[in-house]
C-alpha atoms as a PDB file:
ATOM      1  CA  UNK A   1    -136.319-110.954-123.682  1.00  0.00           C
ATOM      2  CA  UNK A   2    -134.480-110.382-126.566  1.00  0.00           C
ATOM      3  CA  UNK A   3    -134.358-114.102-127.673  1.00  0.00           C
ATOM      4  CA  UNK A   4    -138.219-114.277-127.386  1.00  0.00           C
ATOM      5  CA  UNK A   5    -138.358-110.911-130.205  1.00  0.00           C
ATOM      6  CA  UNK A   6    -136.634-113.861-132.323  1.00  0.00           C
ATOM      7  CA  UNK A   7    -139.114-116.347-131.183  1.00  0.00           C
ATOM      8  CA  UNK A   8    -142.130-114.651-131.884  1.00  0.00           C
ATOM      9  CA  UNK A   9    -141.102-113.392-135.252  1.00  0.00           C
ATOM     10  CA  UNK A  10    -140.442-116.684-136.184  1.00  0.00           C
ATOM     11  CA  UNK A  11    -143.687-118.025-135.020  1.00  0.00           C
ATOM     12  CA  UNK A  12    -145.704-115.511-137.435  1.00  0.00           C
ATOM     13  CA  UNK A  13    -144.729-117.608-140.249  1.00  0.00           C
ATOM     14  CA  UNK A  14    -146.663-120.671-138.953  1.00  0.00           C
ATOM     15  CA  UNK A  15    -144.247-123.152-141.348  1.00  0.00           C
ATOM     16  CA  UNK A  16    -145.512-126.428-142.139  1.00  0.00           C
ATOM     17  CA  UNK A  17    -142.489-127.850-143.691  1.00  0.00           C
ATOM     18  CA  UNK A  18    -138.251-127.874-142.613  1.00  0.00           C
ATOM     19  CA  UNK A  19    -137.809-125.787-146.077  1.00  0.00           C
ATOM     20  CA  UNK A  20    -140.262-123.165-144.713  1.00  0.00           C
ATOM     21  CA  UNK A  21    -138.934-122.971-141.583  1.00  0.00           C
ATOM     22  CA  UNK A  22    -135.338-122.606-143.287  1.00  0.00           C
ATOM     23  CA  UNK A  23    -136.638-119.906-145.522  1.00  0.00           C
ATOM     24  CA  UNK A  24    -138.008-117.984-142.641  1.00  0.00           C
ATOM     25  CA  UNK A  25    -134.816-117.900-140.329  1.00  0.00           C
ATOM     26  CA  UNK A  26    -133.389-116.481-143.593  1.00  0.00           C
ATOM     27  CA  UNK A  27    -135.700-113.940-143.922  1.00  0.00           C
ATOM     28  CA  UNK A  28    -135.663-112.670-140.073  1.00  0.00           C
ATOM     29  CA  UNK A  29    -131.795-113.044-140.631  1.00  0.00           C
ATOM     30  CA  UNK A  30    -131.971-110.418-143.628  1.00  0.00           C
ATOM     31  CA  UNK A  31    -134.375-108.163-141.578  1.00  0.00           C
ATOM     32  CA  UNK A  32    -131.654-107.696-138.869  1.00  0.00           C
ATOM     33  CA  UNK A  33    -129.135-106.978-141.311  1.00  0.00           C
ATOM     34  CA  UNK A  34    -131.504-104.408-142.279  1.00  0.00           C
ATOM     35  CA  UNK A  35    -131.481-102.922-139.187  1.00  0.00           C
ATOM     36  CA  UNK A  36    -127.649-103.075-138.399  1.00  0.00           C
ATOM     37  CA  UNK A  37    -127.372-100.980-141.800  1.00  0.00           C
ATOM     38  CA  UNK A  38    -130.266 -98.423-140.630  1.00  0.00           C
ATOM     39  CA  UNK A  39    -127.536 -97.231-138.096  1.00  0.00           C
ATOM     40  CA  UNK A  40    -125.214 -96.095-140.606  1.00  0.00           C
ATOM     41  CA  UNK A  41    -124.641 -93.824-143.318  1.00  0.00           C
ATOM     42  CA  UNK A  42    -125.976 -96.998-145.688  1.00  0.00           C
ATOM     43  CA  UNK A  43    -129.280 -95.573-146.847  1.00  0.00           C
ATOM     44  CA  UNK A  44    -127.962 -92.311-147.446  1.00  0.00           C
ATOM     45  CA  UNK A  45    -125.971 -93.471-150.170  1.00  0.00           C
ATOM     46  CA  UNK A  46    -127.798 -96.648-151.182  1.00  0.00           C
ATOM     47  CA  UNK A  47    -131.640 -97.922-151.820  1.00  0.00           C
ATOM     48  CA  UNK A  48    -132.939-101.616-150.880  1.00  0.00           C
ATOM     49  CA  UNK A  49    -134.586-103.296-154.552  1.00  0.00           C
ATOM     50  CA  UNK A  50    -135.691-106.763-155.807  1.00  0.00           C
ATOM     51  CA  UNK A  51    -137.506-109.786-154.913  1.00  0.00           C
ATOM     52  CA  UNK A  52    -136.337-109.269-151.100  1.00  0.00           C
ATOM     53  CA  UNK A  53    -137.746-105.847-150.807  1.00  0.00           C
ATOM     54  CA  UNK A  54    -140.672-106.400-152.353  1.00  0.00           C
ATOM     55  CA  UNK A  55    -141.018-109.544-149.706  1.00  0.00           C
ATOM     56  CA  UNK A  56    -140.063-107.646-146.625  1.00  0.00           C
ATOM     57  CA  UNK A  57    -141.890-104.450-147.475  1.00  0.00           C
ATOM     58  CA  UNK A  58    -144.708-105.640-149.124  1.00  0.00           C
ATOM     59  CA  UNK A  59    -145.554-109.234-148.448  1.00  0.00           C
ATOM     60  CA  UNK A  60    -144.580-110.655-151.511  1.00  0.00           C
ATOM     61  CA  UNK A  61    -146.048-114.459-151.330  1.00  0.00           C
ATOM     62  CA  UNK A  62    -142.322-115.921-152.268  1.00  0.00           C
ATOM     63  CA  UNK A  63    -139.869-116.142-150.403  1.00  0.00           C
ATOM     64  CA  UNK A  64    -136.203-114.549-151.796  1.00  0.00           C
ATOM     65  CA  UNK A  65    -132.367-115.051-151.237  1.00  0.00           C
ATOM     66  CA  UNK A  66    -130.642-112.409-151.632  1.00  0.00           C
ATOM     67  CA  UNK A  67    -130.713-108.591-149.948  1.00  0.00           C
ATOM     68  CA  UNK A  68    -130.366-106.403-153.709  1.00  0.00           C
ATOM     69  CA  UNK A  69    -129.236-102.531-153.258  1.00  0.00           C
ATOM     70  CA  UNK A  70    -128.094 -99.810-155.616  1.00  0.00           C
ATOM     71  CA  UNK A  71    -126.189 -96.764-154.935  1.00  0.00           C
ATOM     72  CA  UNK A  72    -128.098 -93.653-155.370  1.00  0.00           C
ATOM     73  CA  UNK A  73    -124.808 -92.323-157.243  1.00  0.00           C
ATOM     74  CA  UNK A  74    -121.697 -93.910-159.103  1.00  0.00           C
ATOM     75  CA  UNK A  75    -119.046 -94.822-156.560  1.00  0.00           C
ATOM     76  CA  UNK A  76    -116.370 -96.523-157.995  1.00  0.00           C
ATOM     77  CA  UNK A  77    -114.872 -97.142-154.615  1.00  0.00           C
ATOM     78  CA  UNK A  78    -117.112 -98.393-152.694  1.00  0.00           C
ATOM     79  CA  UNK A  79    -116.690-101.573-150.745  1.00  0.00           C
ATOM     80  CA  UNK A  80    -118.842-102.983-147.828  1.00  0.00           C
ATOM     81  CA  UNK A  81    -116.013-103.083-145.054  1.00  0.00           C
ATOM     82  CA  UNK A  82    -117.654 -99.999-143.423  1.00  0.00           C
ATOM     83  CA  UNK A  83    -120.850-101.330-142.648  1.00  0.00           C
ATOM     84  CA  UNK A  84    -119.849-105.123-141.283  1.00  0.00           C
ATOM     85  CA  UNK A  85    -119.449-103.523-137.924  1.00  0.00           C
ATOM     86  CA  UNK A  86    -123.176-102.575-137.425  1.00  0.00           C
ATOM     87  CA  UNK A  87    -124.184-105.589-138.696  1.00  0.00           C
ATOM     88  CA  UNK A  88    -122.500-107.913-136.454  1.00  0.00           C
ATOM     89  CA  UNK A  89    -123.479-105.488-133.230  1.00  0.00           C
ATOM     90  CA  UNK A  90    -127.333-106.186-134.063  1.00  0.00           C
ATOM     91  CA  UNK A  91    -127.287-109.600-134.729  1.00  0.00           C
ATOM     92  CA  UNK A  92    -125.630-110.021-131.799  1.00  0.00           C
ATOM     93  CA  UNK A  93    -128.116-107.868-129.593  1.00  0.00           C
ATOM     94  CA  UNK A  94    -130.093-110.934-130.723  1.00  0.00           C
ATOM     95  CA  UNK A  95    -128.042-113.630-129.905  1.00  0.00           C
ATOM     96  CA  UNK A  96    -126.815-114.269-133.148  1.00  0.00           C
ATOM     97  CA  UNK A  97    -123.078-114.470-133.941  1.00  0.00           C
ATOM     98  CA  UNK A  98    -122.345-114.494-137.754  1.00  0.00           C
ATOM     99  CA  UNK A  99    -119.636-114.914-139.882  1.00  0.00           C
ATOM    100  CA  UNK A 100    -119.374-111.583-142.179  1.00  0.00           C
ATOM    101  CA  UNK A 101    -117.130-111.594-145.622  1.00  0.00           C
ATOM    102  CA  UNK A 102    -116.613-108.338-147.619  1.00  0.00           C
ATOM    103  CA  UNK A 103    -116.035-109.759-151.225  1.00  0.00           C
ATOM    104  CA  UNK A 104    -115.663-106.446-153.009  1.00  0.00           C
ATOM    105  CA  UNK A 105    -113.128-106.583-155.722  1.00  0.00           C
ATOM    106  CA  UNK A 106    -111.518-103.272-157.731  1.00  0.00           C
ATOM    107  CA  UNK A 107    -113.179-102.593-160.848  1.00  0.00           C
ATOM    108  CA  UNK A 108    -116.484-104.610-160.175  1.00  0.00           C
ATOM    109  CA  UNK A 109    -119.798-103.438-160.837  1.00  0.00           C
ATOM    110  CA  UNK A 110    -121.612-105.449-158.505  1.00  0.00           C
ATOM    111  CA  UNK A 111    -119.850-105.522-155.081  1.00  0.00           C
ATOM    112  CA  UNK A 112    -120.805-108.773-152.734  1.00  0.00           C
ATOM    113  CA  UNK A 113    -120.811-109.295-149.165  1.00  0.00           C
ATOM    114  CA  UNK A 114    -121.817-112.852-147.363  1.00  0.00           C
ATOM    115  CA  UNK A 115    -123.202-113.433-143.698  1.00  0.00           C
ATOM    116  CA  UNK A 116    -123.021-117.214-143.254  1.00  0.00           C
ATOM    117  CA  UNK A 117    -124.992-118.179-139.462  1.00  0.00           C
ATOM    118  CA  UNK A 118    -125.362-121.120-137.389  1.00  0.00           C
ATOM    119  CA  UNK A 119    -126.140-119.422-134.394  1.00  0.00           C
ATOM    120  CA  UNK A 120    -129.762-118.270-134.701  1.00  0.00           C
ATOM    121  CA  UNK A 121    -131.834-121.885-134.125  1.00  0.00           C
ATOM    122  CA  UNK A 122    -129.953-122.789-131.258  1.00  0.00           C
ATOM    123  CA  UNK A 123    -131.825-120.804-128.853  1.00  0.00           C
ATOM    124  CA  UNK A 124    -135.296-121.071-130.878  1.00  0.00           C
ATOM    125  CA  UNK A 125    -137.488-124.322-130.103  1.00  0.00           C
ATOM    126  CA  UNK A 126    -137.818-125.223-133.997  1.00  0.00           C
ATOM    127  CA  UNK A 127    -140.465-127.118-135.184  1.00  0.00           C
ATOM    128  CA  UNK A 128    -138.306-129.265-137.437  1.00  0.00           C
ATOM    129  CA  UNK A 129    -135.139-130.862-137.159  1.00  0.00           C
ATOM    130  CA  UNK A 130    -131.926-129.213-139.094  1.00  0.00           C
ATOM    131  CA  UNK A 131    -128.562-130.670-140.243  1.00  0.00           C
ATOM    132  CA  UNK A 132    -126.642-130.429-137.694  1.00  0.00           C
ATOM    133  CA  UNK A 133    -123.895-127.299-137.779  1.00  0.00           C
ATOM    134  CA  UNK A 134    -126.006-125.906-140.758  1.00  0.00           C
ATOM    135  CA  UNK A 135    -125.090-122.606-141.950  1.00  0.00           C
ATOM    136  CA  UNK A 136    -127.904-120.015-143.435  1.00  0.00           C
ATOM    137  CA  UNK A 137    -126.082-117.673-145.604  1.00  0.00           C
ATOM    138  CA  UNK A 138    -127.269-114.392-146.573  1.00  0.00           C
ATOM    139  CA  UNK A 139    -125.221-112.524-150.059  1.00  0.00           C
ATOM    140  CA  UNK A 140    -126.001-108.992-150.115  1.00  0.00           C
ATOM    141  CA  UNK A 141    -125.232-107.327-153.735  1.00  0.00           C
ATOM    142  CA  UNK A 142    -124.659-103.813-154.418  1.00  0.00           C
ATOM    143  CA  UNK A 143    -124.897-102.004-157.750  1.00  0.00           C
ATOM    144  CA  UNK A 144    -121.878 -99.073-157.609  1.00  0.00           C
ATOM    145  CA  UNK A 145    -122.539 -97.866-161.166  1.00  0.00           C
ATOM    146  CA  UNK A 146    -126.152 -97.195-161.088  1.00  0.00           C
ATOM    147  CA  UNK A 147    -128.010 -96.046-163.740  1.00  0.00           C
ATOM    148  CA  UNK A 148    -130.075 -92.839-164.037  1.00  0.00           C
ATOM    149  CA  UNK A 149    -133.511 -92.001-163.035  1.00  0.00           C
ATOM    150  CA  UNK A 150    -134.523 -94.422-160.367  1.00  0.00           C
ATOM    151  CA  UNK A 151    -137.276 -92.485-157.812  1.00  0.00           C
ATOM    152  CA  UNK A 152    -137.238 -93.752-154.057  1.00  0.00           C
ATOM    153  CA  UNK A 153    -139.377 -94.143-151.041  1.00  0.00           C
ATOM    154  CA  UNK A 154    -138.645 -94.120-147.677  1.00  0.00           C
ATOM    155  CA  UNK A 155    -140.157 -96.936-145.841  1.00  0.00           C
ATOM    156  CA  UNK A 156    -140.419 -98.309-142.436  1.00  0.00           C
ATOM    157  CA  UNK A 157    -139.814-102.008-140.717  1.00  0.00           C
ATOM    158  CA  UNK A 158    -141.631-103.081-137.422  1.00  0.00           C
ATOM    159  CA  UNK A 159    -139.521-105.991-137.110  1.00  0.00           C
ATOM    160  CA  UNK A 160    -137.336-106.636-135.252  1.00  0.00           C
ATOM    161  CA  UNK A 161    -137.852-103.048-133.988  1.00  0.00           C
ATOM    162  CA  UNK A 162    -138.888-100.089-135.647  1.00  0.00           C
ATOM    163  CA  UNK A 163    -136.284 -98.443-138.204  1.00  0.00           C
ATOM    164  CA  UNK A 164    -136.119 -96.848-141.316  1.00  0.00           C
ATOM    165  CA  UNK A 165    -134.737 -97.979-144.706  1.00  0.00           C
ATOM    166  CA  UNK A 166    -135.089 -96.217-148.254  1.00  0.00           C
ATOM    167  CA  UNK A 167    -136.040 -98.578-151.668  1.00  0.00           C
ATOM    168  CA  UNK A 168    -136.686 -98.066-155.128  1.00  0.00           C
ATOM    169  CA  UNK A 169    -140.563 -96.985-155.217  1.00  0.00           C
ATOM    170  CA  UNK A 170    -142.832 -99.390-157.010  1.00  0.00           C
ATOM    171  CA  UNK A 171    -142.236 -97.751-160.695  1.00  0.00           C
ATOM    172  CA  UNK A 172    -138.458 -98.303-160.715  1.00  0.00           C
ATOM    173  CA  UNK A 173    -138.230-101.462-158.783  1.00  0.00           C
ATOM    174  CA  UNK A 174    -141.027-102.684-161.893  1.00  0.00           C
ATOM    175  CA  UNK A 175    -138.253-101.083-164.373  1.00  0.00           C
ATOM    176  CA  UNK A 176    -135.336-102.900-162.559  1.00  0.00           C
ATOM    177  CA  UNK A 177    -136.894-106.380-162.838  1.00  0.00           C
ATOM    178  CA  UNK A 178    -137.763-105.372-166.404  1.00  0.00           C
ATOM    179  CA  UNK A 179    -134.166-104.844-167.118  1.00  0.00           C
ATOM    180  CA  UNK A 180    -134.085-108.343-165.647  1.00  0.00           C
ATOM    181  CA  UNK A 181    -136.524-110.075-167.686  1.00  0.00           C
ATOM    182  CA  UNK A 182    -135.476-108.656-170.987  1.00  0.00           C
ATOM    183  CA  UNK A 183    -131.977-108.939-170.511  1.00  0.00           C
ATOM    184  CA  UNK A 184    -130.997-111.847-168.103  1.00  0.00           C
ATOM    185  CA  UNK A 185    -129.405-114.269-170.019  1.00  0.00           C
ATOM    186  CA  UNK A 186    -130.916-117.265-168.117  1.00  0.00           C
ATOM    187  CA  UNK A 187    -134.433-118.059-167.327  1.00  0.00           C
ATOM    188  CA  UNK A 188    -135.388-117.302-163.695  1.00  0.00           C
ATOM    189  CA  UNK A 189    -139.133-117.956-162.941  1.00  0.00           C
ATOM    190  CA  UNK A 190    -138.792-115.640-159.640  1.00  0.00           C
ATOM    191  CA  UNK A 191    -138.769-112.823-162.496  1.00  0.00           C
ATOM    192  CA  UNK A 192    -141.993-113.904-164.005  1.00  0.00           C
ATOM    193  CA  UNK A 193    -143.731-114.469-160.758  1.00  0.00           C
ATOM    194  CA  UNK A 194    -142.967-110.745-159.659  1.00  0.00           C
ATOM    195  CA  UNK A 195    -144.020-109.440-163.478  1.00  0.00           C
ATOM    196  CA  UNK A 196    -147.378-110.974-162.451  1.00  0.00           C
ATOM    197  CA  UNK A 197    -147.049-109.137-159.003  1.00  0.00           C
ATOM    198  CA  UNK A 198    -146.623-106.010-160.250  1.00  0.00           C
ATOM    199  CA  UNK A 199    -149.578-106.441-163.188  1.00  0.00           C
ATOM    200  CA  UNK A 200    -151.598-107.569-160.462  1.00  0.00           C
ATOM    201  CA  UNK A 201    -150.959-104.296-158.715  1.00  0.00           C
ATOM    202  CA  UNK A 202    -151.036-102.118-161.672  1.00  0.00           C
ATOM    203  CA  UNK A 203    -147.867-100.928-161.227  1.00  0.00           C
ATOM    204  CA  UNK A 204    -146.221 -99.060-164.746  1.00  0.00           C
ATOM    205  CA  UNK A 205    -142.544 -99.705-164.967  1.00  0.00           C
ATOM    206  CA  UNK A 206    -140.488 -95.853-164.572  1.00  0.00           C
ATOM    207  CA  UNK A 207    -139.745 -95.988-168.728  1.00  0.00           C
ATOM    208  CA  UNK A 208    -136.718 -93.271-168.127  1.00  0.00           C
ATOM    209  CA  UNK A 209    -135.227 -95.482-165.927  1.00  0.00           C
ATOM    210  CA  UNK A 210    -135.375 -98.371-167.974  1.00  0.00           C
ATOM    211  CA  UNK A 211    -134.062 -96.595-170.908  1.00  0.00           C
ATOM    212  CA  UNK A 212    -131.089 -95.836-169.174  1.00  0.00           C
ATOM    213  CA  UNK A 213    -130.617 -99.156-167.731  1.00  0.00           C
ATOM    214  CA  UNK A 214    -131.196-101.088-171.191  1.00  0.00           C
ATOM    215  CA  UNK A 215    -128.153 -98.414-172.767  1.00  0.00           C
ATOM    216  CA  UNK A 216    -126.407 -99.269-170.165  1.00  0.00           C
ATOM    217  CA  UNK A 217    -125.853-103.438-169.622  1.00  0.00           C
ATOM    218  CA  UNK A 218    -127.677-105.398-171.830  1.00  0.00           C
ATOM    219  CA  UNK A 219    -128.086-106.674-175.388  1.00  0.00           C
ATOM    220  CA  UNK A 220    -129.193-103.211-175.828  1.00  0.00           C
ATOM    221  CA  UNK A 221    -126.923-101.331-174.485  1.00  0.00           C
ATOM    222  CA  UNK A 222    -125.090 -98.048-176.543  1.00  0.00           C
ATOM    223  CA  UNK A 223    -127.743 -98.674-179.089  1.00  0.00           C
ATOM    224  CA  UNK A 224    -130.311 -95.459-180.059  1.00  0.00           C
ATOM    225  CA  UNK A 225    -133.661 -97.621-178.749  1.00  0.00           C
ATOM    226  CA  UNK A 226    -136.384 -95.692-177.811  1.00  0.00           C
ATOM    227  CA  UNK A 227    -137.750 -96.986-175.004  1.00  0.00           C
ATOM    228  CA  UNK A 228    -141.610 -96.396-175.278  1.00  0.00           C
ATOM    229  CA  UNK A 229    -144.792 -98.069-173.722  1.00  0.00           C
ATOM    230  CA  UNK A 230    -145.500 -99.861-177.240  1.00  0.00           C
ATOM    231  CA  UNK A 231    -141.668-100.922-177.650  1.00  0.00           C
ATOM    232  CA  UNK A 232    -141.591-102.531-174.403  1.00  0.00           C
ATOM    233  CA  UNK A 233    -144.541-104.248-174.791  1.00  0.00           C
ATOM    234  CA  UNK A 234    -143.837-106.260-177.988  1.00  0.00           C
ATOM    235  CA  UNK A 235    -140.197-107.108-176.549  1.00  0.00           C
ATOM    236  CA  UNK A 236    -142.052-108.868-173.616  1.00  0.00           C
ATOM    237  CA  UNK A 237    -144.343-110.351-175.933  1.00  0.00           C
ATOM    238  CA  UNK A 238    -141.647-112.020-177.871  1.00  0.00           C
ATOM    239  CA  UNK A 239    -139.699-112.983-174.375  1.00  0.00           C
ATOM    240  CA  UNK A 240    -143.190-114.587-173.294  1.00  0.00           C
ATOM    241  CA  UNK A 241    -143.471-116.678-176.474  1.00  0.00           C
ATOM    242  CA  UNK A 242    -139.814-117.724-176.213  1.00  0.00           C
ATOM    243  CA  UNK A 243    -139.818-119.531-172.804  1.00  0.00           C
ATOM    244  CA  UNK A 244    -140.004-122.898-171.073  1.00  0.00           C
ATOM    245  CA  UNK A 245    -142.601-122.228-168.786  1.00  0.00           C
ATOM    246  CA  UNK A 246    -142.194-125.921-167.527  1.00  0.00           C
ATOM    247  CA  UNK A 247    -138.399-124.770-166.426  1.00  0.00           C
ATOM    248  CA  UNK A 248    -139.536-120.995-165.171  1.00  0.00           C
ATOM    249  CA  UNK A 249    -142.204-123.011-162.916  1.00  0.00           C
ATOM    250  CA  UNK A 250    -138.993-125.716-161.871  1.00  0.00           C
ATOM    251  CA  UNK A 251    -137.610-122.410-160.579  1.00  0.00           C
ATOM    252  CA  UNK A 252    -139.881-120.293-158.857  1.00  0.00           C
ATOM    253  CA  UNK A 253    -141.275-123.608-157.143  1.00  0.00           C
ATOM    254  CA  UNK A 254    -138.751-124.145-154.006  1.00  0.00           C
ATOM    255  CA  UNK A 255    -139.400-120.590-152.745  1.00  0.00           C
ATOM    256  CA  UNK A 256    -143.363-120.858-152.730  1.00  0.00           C
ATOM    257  CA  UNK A 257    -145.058-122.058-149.139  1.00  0.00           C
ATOM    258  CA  UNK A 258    -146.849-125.311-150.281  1.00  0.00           C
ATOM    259  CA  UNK A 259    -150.448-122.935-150.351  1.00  0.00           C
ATOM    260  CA  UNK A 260    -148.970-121.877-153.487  1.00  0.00           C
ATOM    261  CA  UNK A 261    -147.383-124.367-154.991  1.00  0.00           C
ATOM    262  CA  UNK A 262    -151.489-124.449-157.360  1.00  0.00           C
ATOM    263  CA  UNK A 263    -150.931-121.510-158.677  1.00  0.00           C
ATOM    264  CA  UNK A 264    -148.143-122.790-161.309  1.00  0.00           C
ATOM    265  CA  UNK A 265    -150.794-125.092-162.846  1.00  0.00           C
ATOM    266  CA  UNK A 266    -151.948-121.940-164.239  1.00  0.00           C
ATOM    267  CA  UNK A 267    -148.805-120.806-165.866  1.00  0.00           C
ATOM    268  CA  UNK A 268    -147.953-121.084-169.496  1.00  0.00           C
ATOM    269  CA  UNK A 269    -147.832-118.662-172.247  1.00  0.00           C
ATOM    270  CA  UNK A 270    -151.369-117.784-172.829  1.00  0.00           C
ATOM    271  CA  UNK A 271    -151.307-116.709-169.223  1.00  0.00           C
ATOM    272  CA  UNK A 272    -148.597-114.709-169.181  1.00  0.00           C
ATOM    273  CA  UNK A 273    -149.971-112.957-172.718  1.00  0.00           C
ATOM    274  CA  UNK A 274    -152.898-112.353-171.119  1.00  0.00           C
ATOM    275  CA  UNK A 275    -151.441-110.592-168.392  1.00  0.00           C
ATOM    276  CA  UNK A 276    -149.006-108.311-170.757  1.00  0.00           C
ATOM    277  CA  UNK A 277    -152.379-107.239-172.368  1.00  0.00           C
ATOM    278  CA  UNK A 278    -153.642-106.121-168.829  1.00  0.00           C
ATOM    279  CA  UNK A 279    -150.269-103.985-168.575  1.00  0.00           C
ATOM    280  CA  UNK A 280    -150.988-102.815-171.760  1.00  0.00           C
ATOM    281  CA  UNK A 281    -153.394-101.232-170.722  1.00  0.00           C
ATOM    282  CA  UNK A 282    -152.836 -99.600-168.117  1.00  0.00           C
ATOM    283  CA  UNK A 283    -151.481 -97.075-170.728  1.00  0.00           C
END
């Protein structure tokens, strides 16, 4: 019975390729870790964020690695160790038995934790054939030294069974990946793809919250900015008219089904401009 909860989640995807059906085992795999952490003490202290909440919770059309959290207060101490427990019961309520690695380290701001698998398509009739002994690995990333003013939601999963976790609501998660695009110092098209998301939406990034999140880390950081509507505009405008759109669509490409691989033909600056002006406003 259990097995066919696996089964049937996995058949809602309806893949047509071996990288969708890769991608999806991932994401059912992150769900379940979800749910081993909804039976601790983990979203008391901590709230779910990026491109993986925003997929689970709210169908973002892309598909993510990584499971992002933030502590909902500074804790210096923090490690994951706690929580590897729960995890590995659920998964293996589900037949899945994973290999769990706490890679906190002392004086880190981001703490890490890995869950590498083998285990889940070898009781799932898959529609395409896998390396054999591949491993699907899942890094969860935690942020212990969190910056001010971030407002949450609490929101529930139906898969694989009902349960509750807590996430940044819409405002801050748009500040976080704001942080993100003004500050990462690489291009990552997943960024611009969820700016677009969150336009599309009209979602208006939680200013406060980016404020303190641009004094803290960043090429802004201990600086007297003020961070206003008008100010963050014209900094995206100049990030828009700075970037390769050629590499940001290189990069955002793997984790789109093929149904959306047209939608990059559209992107390029003038698109992107015209979608800041949109956000603009919203003001």
């Amino acid at each position: 019975m259990i097995p066919n909860i696996i089964k049937d989640g996995l058949e809602k995807y309806a893949v047509k390729t071996v990288k969708e059906e890769e991608d999806a085992l991932k994401e059912i795999l992150q769900e379940i870790i979800l749910q081993g952490l909804s039976h601790t003490d983990f979203f008391a202290k901590a709230v779910f964020h990026g491109g993986s909440c925003l997929r689970i919770v709210y169908d973002l059309p892309r598909f993510s690695e990584d499971l992002d959290f933030v502590l909902k207060q500074i804790h210096p101490d923090f490690t994951w160790q706690p929580y590897q427990k729960a995890i590995a019961e659920v998964c293996q309520q589900y037949g899945i038995y994973p290999e769990i690695k706490d890679k906190s380290k002392v004086g880190v701001t981001v703490q890490k934790m890995f869950l590498k698998d083998n285990s889940i398509g070898k009781f799932l009739e898959l529609s395409f054939k896998h390396p054999l002994h591949k491993k699907f690995t899942i890094k969860l990333e935690i942020d212990i030294n969190p910056p001010a003013g971030c407002q949450t939601a609490v929101k529930f999963l139906d898969f694989p069974v009902n349960f509750p976790i807590e996430i940044q609501d819409l405002p801050s998660s748009f500040a976080s990946k704001s942080h993100a695009l003004l500050c990462r110092k690489y291009l990552k098209g997943r960024d611009w793809y969820d700016f677009l998301w969150y336009v599309n939406r009209e979602v208006l990034p939680n200013l406060d919250f980016l404020a303190n999140a641009l004094h803290q880390q960043g090429p802004w950081a201990n600086q007297p900015i003020q961070v206003t509507a008008a100010w963050y505009i014209n900094q995206l405008r100049e990030k828009i008219q700075s970037i390769d759109w050629e590499k940001a669509k290189d990069d955002i490409s793997p984790f789109l089904r093929s149904s959306e691989q047209k939608m990059l033909l559209k992107w390029n600056v003038d698109l992107f401009l015209e979608e800041l002006s949109k956000l603009s406003k919203q003001w």
